[in-house]
PDB file of N, CA and C in Angstrom:
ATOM      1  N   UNK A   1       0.842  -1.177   0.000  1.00  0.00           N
ATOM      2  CA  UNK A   1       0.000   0.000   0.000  1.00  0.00           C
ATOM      3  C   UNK A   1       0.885   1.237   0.000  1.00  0.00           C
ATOM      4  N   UNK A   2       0.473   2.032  -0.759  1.00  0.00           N
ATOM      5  CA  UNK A   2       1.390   3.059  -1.048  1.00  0.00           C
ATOM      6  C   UNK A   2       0.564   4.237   0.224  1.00  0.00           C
ATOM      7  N   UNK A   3       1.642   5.323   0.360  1.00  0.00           N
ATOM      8  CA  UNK A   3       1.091   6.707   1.056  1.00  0.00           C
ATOM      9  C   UNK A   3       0.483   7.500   0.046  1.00  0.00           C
ATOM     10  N   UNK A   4      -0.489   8.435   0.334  1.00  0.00           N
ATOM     11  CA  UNK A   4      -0.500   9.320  -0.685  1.00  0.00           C
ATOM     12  C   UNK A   4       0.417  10.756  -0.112  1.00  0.00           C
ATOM     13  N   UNK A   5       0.817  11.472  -1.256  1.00  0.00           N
ATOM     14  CA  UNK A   5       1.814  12.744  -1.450  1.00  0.00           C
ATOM     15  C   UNK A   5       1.099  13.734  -0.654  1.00  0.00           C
ATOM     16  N   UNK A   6       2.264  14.235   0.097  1.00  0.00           N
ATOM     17  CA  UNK A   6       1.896  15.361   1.179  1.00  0.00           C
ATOM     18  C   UNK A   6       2.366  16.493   0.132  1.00  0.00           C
ATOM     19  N   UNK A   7       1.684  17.547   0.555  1.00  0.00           N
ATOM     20  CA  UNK A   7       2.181  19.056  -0.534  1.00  0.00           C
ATOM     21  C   UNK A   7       3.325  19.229  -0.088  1.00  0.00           C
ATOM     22  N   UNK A   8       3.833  19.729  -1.039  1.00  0.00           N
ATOM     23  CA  UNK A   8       5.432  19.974  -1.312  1.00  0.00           C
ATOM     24  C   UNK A   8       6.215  18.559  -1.577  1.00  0.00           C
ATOM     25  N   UNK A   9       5.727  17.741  -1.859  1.00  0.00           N
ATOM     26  CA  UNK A   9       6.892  16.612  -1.961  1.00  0.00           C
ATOM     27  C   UNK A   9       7.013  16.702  -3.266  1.00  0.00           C
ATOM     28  N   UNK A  10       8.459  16.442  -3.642  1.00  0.00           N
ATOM     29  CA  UNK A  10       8.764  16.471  -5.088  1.00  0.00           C
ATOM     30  C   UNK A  10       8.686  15.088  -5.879  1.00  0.00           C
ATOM     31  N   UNK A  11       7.822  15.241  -7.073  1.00  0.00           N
ATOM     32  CA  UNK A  11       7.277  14.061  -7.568  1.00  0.00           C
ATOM     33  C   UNK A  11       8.455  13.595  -8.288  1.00  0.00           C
ATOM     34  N   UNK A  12       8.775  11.914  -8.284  1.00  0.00           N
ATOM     35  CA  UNK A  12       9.685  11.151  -9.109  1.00  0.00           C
ATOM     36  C   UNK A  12       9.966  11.927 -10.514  1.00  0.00           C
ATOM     37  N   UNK A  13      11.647  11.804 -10.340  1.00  0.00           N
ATOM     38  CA  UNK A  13      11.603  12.515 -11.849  1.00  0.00           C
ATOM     39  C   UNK A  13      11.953  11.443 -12.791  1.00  0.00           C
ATOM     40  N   UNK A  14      11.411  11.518 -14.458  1.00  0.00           N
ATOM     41  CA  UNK A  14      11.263  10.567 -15.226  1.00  0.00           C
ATOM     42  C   UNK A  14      13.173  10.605 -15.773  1.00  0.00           C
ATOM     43  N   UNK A  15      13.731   9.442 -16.416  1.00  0.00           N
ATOM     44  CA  UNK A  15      14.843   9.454 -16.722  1.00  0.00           C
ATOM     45  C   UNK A  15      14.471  10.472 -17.712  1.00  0.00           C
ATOM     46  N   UNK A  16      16.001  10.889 -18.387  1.00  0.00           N
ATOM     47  CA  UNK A  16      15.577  11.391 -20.214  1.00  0.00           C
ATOM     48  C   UNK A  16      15.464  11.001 -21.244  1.00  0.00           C
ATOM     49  N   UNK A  17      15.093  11.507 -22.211  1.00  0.00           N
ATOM     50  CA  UNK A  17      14.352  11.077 -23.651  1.00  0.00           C
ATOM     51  C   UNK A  17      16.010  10.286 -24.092  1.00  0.00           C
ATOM     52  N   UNK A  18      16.166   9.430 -24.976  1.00  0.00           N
ATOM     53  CA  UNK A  18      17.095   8.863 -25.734  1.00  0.00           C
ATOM     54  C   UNK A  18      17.046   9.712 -26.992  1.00  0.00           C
ATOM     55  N   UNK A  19      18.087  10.040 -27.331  1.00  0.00           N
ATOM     56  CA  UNK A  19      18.569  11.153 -28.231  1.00  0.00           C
ATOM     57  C   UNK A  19      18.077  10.393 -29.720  1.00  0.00           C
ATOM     58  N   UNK A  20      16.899   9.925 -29.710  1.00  0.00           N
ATOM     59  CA  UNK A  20      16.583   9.368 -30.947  1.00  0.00           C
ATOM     60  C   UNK A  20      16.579   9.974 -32.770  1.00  0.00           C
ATOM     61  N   UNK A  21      16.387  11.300 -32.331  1.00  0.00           N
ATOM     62  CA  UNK A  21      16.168  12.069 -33.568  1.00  0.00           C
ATOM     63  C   UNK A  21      18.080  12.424 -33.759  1.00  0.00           C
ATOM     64  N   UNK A  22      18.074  12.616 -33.208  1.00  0.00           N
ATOM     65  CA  UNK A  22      20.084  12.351 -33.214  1.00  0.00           C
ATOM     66  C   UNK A  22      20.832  11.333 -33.950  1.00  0.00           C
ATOM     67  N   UNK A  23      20.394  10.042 -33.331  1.00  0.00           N
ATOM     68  CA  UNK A  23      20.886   9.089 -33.812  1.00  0.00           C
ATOM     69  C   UNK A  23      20.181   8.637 -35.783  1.00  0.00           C
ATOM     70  N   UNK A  24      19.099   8.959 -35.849  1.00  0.00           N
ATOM     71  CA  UNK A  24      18.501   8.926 -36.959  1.00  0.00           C
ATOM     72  C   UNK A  24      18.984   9.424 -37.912  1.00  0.00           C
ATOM     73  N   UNK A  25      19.434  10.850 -37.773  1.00  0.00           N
ATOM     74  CA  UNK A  25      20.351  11.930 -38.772  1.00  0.00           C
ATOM     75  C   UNK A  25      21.695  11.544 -38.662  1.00  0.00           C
ATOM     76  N   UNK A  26      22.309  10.741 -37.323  1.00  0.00           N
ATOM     77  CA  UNK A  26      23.771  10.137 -37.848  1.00  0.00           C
ATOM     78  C   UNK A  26      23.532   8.937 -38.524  1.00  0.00           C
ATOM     79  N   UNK A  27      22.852   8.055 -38.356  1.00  0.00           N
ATOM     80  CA  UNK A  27      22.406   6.888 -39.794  1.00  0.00           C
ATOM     81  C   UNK A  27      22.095   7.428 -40.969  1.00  0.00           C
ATOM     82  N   UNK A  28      21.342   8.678 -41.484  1.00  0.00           N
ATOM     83  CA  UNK A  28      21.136   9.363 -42.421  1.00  0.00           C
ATOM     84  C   UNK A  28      22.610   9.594 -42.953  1.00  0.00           C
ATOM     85  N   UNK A  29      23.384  10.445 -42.423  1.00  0.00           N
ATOM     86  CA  UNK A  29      24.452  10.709 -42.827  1.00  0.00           C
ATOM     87  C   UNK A  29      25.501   9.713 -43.051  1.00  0.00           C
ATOM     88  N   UNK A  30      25.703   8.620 -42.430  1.00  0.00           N
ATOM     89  CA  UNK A  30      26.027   7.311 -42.936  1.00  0.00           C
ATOM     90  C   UNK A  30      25.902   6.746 -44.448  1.00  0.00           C
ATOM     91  N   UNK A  31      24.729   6.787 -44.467  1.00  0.00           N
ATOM     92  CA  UNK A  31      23.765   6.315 -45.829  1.00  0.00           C
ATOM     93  C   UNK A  31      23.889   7.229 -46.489  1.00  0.00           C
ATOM     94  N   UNK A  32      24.091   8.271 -46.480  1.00  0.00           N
ATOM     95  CA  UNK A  32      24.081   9.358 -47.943  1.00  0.00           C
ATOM     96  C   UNK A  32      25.646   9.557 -48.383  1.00  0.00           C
ATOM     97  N   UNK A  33      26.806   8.978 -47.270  1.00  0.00           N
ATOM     98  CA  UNK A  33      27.784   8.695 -47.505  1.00  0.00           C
ATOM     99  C   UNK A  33      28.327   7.502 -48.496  1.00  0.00           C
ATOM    100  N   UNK A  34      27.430   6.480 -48.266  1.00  0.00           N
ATOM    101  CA  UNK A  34      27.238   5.472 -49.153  1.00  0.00           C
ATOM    102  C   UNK A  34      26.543   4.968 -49.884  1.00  0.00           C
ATOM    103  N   UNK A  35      25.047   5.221 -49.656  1.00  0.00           N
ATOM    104  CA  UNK A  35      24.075   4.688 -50.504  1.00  0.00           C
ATOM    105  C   UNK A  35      23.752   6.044 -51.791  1.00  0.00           C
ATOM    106  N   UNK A  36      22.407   6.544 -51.011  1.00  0.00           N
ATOM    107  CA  UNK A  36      22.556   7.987 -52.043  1.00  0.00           C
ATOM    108  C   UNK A  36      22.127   9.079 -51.040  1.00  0.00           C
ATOM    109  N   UNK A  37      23.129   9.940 -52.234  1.00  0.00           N
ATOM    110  CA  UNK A  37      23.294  11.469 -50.750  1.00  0.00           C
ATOM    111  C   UNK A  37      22.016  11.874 -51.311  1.00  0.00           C
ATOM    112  N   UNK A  38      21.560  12.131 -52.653  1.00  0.00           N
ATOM    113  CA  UNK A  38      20.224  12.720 -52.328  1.00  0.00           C
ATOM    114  C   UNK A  38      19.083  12.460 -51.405  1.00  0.00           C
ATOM    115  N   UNK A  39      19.244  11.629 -51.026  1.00  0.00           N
ATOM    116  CA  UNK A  39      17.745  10.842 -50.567  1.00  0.00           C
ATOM    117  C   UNK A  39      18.274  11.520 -49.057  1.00  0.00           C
ATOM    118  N   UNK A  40      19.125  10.948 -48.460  1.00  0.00           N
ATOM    119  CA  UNK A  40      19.335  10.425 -47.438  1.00  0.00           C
ATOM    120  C   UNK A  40      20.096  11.597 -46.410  1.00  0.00           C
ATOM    121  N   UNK A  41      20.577  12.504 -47.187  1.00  0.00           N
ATOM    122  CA  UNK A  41      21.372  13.794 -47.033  1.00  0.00           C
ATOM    123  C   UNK A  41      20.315  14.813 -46.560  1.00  0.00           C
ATOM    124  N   UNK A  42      19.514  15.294 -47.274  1.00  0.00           N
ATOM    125  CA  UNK A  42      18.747  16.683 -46.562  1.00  0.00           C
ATOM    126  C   UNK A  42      17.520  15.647 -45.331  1.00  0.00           C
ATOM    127  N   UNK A  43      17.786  14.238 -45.461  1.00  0.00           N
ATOM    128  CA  UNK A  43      16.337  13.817 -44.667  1.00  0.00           C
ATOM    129  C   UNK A  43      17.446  13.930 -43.851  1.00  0.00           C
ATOM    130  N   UNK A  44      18.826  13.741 -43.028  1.00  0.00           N
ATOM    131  CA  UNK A  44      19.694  13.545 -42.110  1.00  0.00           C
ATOM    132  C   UNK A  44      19.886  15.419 -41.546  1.00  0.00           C
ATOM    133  N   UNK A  45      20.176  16.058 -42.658  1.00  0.00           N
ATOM    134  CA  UNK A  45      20.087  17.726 -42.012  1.00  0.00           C
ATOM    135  C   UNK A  45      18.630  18.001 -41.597  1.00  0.00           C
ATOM    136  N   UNK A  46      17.740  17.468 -42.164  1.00  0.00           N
ATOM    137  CA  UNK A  46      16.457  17.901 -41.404  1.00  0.00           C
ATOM    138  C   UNK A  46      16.624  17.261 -40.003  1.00  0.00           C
ATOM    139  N   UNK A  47      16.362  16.258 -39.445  1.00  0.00           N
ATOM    140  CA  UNK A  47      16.222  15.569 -38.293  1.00  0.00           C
ATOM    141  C   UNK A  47      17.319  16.124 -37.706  1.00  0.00           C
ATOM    142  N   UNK A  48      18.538  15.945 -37.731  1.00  0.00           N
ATOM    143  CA  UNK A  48      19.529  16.579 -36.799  1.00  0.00           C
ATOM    144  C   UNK A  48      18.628  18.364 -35.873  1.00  0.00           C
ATOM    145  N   UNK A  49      18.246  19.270 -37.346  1.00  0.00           N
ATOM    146  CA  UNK A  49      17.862  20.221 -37.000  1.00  0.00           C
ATOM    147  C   UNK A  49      16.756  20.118 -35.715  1.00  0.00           C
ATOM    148  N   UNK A  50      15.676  18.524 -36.034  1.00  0.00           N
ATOM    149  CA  UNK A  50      15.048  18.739 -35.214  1.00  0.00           C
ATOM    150  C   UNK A  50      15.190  18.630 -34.401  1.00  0.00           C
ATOM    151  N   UNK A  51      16.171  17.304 -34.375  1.00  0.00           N
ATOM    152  CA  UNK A  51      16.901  17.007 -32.787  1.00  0.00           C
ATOM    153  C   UNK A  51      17.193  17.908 -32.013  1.00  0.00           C
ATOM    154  N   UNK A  52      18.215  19.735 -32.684  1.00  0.00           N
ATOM    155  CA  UNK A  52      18.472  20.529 -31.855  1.00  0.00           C
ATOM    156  C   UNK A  52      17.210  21.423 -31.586  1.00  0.00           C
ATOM    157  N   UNK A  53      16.240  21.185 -32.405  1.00  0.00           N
ATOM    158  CA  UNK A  53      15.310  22.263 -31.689  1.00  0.00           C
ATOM    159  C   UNK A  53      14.467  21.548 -30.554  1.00  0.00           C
ATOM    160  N   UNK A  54      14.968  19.991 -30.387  1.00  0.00           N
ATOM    161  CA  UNK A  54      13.947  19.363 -29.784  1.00  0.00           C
ATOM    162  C   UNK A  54      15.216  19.504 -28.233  1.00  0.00           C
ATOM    163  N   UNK A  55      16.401  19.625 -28.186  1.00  0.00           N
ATOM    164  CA  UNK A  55      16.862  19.852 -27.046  1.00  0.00           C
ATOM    165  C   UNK A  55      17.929  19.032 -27.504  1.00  0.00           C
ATOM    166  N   UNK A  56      17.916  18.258 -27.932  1.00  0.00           N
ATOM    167  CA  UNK A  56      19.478  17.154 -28.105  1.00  0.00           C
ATOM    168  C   UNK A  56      21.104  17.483 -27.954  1.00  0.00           C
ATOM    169  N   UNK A  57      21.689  17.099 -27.236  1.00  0.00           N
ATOM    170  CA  UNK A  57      22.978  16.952 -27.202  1.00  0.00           C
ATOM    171  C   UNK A  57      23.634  17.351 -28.648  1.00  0.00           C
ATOM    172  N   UNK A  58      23.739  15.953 -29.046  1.00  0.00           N
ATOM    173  CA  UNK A  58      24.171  16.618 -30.474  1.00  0.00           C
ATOM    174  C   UNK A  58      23.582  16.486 -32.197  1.00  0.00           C
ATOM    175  N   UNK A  59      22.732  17.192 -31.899  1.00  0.00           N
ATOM    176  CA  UNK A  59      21.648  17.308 -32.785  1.00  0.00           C
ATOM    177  C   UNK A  59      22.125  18.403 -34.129  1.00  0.00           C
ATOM    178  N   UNK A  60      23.120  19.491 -33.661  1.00  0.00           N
ATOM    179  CA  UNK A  60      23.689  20.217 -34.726  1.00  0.00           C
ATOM    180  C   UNK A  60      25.130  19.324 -35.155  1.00  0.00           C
ATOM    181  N   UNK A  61      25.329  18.809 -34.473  1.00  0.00           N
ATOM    182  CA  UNK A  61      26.479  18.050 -34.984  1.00  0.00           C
ATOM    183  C   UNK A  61      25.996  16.568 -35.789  1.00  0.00           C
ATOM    184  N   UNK A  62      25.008  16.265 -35.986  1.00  0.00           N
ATOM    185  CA  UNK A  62      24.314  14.963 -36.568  1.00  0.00           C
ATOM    186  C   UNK A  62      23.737  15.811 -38.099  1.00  0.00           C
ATOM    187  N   UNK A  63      23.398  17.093 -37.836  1.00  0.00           N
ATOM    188  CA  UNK A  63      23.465  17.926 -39.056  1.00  0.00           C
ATOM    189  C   UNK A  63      24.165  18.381 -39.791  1.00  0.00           C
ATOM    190  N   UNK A  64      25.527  18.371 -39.305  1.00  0.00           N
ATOM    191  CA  UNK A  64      26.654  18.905 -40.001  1.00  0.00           C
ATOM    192  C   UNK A  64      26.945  17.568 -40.544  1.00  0.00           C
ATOM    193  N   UNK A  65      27.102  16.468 -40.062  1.00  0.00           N
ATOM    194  CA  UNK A  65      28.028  15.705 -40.663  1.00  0.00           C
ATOM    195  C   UNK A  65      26.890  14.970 -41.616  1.00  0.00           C
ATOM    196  N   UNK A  66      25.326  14.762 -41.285  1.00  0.00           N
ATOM    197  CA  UNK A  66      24.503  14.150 -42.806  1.00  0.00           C
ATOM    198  C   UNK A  66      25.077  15.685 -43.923  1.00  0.00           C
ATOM    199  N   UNK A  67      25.238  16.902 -43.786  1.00  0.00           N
ATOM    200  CA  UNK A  67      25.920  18.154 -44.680  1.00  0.00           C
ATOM    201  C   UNK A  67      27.042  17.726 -45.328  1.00  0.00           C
ATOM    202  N   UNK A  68      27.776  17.172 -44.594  1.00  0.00           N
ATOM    203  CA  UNK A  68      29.614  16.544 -45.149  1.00  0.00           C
ATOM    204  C   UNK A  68      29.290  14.773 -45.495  1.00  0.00           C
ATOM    205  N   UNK A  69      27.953  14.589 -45.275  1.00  0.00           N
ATOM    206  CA  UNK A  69      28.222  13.261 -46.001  1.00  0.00           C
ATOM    207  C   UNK A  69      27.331  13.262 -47.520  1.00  0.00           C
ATOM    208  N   UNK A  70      26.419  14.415 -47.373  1.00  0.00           N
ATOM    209  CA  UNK A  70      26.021  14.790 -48.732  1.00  0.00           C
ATOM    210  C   UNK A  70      26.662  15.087 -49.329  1.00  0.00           C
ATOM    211  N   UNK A  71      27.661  16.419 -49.362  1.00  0.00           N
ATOM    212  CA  UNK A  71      28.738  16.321 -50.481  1.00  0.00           C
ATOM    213  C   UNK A  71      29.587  15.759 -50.557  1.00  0.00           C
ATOM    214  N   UNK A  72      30.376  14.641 -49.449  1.00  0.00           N
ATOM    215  CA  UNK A  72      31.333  13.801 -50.081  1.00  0.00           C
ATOM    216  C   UNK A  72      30.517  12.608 -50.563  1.00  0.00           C
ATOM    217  N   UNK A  73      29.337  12.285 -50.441  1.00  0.00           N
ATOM    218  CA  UNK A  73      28.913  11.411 -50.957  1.00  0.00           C
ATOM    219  C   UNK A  73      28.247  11.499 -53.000  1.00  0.00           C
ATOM    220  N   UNK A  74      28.301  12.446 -53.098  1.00  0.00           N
ATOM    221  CA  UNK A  74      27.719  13.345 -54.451  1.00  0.00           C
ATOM    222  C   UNK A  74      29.348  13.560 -54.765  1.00  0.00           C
ATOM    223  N   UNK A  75      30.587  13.691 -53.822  1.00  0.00           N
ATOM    224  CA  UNK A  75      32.000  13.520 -55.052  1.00  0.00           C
ATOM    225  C   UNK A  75      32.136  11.868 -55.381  1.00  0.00           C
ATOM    226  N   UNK A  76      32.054  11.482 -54.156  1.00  0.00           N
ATOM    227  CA  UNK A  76      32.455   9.805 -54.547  1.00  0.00           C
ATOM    228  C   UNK A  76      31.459   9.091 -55.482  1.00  0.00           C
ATOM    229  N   UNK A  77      30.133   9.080 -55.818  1.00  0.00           N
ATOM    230  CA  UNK A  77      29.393   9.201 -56.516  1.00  0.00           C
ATOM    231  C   UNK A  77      30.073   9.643 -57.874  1.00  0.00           C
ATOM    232  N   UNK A  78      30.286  10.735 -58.235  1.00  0.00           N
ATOM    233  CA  UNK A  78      30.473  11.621 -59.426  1.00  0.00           C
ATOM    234  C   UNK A  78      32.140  11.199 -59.957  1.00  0.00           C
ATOM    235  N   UNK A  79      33.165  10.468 -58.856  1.00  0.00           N
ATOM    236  CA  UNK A  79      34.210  10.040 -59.164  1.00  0.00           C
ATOM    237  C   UNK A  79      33.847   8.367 -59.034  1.00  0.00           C
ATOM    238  N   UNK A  80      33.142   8.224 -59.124  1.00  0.00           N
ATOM    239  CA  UNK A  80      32.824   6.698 -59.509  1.00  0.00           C
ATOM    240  C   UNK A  80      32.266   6.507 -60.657  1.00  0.00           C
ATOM    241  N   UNK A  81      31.483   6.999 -60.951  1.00  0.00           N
ATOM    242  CA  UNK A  81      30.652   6.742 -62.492  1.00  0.00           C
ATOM    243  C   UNK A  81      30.881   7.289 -63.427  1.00  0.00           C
ATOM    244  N   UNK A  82      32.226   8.420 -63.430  1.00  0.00           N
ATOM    245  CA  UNK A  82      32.366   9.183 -64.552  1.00  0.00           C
ATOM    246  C   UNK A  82      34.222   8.244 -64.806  1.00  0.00           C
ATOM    247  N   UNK A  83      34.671   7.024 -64.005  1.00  0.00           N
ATOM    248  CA  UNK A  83      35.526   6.777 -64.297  1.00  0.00           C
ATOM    249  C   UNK A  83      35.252   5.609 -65.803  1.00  0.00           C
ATOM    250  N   UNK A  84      35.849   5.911 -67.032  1.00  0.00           N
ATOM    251  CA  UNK A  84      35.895   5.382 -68.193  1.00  0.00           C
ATOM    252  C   UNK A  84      37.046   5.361 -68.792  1.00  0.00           C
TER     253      UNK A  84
END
């Protein structure tokens, strides 16, 4: 049987959110590194962005690097298929 809460007691605090939208835009940026940067490149800078507006750790840094895996992924791309 539980007590019930006297005023002023401070209610259990919940752990925190898992940096999910974080981790999503560093798999994005992964994949546009290798698979295709179009696709996978602005969906990885979007989510990072949201991650930081959503509070995330590193949510601008999961945006920068789906940014640097779009264009090195669009050179390696463009130095792969134009070799003849």
């Amino acid at each position: 049987m539980t007590t019930p809460p006297y005023p002023g007691d401070i209610p259990p605090s919940r752990p925190p959110d898992p940096p999910t939208l974080s981790i999503v835009a560093f798999v994005c940026a992964a994949l546009a590194l290798l698979l295709c940067p179009i696709l996978f490149g602005p969906a990885g800078i979007v989510f990072g962005y949201l991650a930081n507006n959503k509070g995330e750790k590193y949510g601008k840094w999961a945006a920068l690097a789906s940014a640097v895996g779009l264009i090195l992924g669009l050179a390696l791309s463009l130095a792969v298929y134009n070799r003849t």
